[in-house]
C-alpha atoms as a PDB file:
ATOM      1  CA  UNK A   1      32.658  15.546   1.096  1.00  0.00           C
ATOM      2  CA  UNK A   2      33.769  12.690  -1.925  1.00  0.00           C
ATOM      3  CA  UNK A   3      36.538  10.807  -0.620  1.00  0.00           C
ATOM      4  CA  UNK A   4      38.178   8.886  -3.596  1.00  0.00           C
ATOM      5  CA  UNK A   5      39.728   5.367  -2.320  1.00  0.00           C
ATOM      6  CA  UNK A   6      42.689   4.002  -4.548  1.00  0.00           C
ATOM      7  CA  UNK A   7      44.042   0.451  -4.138  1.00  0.00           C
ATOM      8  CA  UNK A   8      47.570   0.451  -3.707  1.00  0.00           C
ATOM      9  CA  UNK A   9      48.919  -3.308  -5.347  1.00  0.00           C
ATOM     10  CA  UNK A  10      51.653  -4.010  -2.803  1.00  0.00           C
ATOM     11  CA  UNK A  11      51.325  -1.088  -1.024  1.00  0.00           C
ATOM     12  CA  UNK A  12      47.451  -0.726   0.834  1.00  0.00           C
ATOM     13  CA  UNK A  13      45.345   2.021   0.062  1.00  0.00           C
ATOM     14  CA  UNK A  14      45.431   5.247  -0.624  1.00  0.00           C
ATOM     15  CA  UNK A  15      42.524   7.857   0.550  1.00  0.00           C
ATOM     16  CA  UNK A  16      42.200  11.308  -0.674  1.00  0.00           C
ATOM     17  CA  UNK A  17      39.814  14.820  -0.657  1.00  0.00           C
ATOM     18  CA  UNK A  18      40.307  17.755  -1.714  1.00  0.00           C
ATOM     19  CA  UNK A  19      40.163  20.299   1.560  1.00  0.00           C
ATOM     20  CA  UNK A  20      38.491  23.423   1.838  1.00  0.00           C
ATOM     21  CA  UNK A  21      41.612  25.531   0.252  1.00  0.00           C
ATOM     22  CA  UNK A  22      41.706  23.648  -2.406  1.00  0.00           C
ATOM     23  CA  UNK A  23      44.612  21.231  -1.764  1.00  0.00           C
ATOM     24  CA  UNK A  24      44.084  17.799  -2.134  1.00  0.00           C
ATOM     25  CA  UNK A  25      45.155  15.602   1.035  1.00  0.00           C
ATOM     26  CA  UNK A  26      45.488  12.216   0.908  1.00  0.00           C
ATOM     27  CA  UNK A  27      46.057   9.143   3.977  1.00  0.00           C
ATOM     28  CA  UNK A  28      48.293   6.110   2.516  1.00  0.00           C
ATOM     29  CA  UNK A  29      47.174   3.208   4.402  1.00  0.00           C
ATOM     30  CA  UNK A  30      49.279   0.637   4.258  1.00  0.00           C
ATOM     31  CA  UNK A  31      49.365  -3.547   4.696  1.00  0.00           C
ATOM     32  CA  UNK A  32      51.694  -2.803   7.683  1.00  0.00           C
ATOM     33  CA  UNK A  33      49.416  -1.289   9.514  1.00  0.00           C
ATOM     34  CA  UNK A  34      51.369   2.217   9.267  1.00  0.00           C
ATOM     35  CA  UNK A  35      49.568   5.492   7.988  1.00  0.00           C
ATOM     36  CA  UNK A  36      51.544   8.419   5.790  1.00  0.00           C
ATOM     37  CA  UNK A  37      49.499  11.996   5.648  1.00  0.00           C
ATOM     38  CA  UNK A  38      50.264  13.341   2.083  1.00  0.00           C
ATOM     39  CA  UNK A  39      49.490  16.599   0.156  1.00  0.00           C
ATOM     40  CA  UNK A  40      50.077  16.906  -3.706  1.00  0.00           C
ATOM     41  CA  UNK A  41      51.677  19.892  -4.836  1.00  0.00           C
ATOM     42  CA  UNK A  42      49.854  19.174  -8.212  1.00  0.00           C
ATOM     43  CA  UNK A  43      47.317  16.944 -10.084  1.00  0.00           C
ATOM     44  CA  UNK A  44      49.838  14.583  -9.552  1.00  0.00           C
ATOM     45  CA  UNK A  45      49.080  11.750  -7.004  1.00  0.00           C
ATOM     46  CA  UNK A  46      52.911  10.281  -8.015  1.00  0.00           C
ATOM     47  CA  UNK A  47      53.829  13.502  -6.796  1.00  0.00           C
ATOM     48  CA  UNK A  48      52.849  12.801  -3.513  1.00  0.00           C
ATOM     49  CA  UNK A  49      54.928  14.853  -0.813  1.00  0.00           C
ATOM     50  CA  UNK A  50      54.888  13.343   2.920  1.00  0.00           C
ATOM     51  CA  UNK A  51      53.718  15.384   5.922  1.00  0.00           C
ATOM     52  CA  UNK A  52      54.086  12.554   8.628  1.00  0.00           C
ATOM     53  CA  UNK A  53      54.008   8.951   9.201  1.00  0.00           C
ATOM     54  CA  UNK A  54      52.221   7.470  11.955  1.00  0.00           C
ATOM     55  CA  UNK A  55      51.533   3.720  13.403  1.00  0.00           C
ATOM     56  CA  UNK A  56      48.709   2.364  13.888  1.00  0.00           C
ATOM     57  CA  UNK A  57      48.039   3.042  17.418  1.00  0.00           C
ATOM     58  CA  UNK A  58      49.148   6.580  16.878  1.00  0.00           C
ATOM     59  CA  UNK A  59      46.427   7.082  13.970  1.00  0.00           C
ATOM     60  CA  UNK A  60      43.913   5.718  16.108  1.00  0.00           C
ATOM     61  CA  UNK A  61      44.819   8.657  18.823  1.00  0.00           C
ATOM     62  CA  UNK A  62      44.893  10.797  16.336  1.00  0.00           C
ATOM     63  CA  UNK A  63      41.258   9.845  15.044  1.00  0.00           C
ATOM     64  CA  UNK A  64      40.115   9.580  19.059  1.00  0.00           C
ATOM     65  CA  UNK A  65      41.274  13.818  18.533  1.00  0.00           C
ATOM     66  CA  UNK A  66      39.866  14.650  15.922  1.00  0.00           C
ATOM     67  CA  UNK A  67      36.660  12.470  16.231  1.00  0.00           C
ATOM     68  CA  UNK A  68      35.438  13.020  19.623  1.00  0.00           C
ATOM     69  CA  UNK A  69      34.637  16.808  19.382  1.00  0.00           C
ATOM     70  CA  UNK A  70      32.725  16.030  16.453  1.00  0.00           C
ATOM     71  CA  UNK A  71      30.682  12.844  17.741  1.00  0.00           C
ATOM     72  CA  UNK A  72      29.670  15.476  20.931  1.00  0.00           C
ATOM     73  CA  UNK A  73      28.790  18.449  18.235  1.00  0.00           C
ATOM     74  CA  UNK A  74      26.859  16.022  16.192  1.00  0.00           C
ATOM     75  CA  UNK A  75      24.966  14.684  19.244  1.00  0.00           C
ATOM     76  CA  UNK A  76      24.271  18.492  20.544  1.00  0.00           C
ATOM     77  CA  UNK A  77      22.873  18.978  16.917  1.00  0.00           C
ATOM     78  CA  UNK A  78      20.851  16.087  17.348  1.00  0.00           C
ATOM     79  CA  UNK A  79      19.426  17.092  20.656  1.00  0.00           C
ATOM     80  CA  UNK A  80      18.389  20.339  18.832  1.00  0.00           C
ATOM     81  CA  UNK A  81      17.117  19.076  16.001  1.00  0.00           C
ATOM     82  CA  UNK A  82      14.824  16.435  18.201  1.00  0.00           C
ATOM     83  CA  UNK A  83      12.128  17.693  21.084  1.00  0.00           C
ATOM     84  CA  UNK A  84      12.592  15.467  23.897  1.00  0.00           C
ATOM     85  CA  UNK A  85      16.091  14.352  23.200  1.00  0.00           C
ATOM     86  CA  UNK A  86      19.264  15.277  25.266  1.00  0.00           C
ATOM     87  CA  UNK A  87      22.409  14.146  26.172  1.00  0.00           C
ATOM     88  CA  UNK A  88      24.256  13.700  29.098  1.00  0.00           C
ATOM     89  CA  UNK A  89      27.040  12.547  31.173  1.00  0.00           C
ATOM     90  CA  UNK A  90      26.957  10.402  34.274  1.00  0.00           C
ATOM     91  CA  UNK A  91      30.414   9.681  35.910  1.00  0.00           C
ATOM     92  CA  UNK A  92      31.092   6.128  37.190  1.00  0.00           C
ATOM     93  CA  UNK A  93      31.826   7.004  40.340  1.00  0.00           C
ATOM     94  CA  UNK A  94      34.596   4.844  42.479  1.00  0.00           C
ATOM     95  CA  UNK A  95      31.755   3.241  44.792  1.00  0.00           C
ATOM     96  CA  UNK A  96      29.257   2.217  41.783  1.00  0.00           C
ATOM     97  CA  UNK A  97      28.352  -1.401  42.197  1.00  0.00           C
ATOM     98  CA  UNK A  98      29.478  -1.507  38.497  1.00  0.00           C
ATOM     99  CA  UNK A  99      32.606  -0.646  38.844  1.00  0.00           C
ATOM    100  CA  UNK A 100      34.773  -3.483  37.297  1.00  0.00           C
ATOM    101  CA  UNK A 101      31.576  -4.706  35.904  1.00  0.00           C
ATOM    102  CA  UNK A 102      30.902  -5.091  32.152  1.00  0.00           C
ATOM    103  CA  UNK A 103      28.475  -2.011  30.686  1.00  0.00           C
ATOM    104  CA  UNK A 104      26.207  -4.661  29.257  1.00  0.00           C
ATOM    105  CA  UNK A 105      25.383  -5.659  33.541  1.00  0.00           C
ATOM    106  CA  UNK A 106      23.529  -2.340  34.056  1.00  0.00           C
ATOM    107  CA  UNK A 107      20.652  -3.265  31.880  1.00  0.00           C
ATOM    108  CA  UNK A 108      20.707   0.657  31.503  1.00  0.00           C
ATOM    109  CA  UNK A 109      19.363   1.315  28.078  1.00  0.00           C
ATOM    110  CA  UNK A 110      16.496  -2.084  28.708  1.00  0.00           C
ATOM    111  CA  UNK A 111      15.608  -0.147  32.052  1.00  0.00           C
ATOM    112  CA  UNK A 112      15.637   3.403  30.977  1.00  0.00           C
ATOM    113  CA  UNK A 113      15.201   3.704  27.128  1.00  0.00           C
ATOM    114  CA  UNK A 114      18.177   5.853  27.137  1.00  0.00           C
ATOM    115  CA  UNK A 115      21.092   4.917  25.122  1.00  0.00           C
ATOM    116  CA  UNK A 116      25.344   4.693  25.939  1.00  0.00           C
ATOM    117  CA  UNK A 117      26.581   6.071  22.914  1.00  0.00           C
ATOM    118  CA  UNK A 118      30.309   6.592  24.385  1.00  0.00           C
ATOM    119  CA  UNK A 119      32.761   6.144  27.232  1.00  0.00           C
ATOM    120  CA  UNK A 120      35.361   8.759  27.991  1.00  0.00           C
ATOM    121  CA  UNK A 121      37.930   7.467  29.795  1.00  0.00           C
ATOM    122  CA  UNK A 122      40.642  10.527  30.634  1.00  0.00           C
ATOM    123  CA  UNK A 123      42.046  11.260  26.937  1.00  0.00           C
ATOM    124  CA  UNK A 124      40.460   8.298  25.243  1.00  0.00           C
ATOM    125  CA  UNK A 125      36.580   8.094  23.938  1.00  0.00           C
ATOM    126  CA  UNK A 126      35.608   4.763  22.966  1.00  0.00           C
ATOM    127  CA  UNK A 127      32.389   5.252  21.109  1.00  0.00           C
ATOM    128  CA  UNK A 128      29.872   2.886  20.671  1.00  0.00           C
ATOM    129  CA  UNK A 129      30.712   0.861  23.606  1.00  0.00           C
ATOM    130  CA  UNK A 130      29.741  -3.141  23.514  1.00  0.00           C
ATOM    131  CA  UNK A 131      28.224  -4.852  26.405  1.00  0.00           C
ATOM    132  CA  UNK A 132      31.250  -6.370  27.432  1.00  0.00           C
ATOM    133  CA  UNK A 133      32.575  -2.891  27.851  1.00  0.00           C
ATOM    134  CA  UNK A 134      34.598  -2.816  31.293  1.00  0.00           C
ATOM    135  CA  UNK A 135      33.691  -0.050  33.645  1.00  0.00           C
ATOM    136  CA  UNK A 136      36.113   1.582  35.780  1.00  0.00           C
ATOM    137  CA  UNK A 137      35.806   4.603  38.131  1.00  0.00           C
ATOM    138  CA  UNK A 138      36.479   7.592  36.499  1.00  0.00           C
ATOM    139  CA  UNK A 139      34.811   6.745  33.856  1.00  0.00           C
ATOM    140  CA  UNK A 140      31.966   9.239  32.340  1.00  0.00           C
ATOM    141  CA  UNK A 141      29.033   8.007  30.322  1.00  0.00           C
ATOM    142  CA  UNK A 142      27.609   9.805  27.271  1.00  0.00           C
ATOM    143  CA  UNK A 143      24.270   9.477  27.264  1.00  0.00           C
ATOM    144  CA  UNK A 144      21.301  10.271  24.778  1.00  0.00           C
ATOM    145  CA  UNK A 145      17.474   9.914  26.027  1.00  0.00           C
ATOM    146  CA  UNK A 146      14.812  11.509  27.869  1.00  0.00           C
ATOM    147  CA  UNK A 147      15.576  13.583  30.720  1.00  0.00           C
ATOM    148  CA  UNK A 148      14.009  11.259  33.009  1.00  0.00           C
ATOM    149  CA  UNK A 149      15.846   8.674  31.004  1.00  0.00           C
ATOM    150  CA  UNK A 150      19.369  10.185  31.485  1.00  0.00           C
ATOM    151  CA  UNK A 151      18.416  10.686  35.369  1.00  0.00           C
ATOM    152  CA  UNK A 152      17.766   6.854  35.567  1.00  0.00           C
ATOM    153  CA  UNK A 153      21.133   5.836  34.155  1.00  0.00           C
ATOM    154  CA  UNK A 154      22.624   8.230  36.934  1.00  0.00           C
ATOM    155  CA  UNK A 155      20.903   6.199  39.240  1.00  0.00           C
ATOM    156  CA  UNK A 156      21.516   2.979  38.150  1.00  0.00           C
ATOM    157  CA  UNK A 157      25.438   3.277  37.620  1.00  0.00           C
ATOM    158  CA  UNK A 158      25.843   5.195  40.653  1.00  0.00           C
ATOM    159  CA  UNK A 159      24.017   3.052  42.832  1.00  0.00           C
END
């Protein structure tokens, strides 16, 4: 899908596609920090008529929605796609010995070959987790490898 960026002077940026039905959407981002979800009525981008406004944090939620059911379809594609590859989830569990404990600690992905591609913590997914990543119980892995490789996360982050 093209996604045309336009520099707003002033103003921030403005990025916009044209949907499936035909209507073109666009996402103002502006210097603030605040986001505004337009559709034009026309050919028009002056013509621009507001759906909603959002803040920062609140366009990040909204991306965490809308991007986290496609980063696990993507990865189930992936797994299909490649023989030998699958994903999985292991839960931090509130005894791990890494609870607390940055993600980087577990050596996981040096030790198994298997790789933490996201964290979901009750609504929120933070994908592609750093090494400093904090742990806390609750917490459930996404993980792509081996089978054996998965298995051996499981075992190392639950102890």
């Amino acid at each position: 899908m093209d996604v045309n960026e336009v520099l707003l002077p002033g103003v921030g940026a403005r990025y916009e596609f044209v949907n499936h039905e035909g209507d073109r959407i666009g996402v103002v981002a502006q210097r603030s920090g605040e986001f505004e979800l337009v559709v034009y009525p026309g050919d028009d981008p002056d013509e621009a008529r507001p759906v909603f406004r959002l803040t920062g944090e609140e366009a990040d939620t909204l991306a965490e929605i809308l991007g986290a059911p496609r980063i696990a379809e993507r990865f189930a594609d992936l797994t299909r796609e490649v023989p030998g590859l699958n994903a999985g989830q292991v839960e931090v569990r509130p005894g791990s010995p890494f609870v607390g404990r940055a993600l980087g600690e577990t050596r996981a992905c040096t030790r198994t070959g298997a790789s933490i591609v996201a964290v979901v913590r009750g609504e929120d997914v933070i994908a592609s987790p750093g090494q400093a990543q904090t742990l806390r119980a609750g917490d459930t892995l996404v993980v792509i490898g081996t089978r054996e490789g998965i298995a051996g996360v499981q075992r190392i982050v639950q102890g």
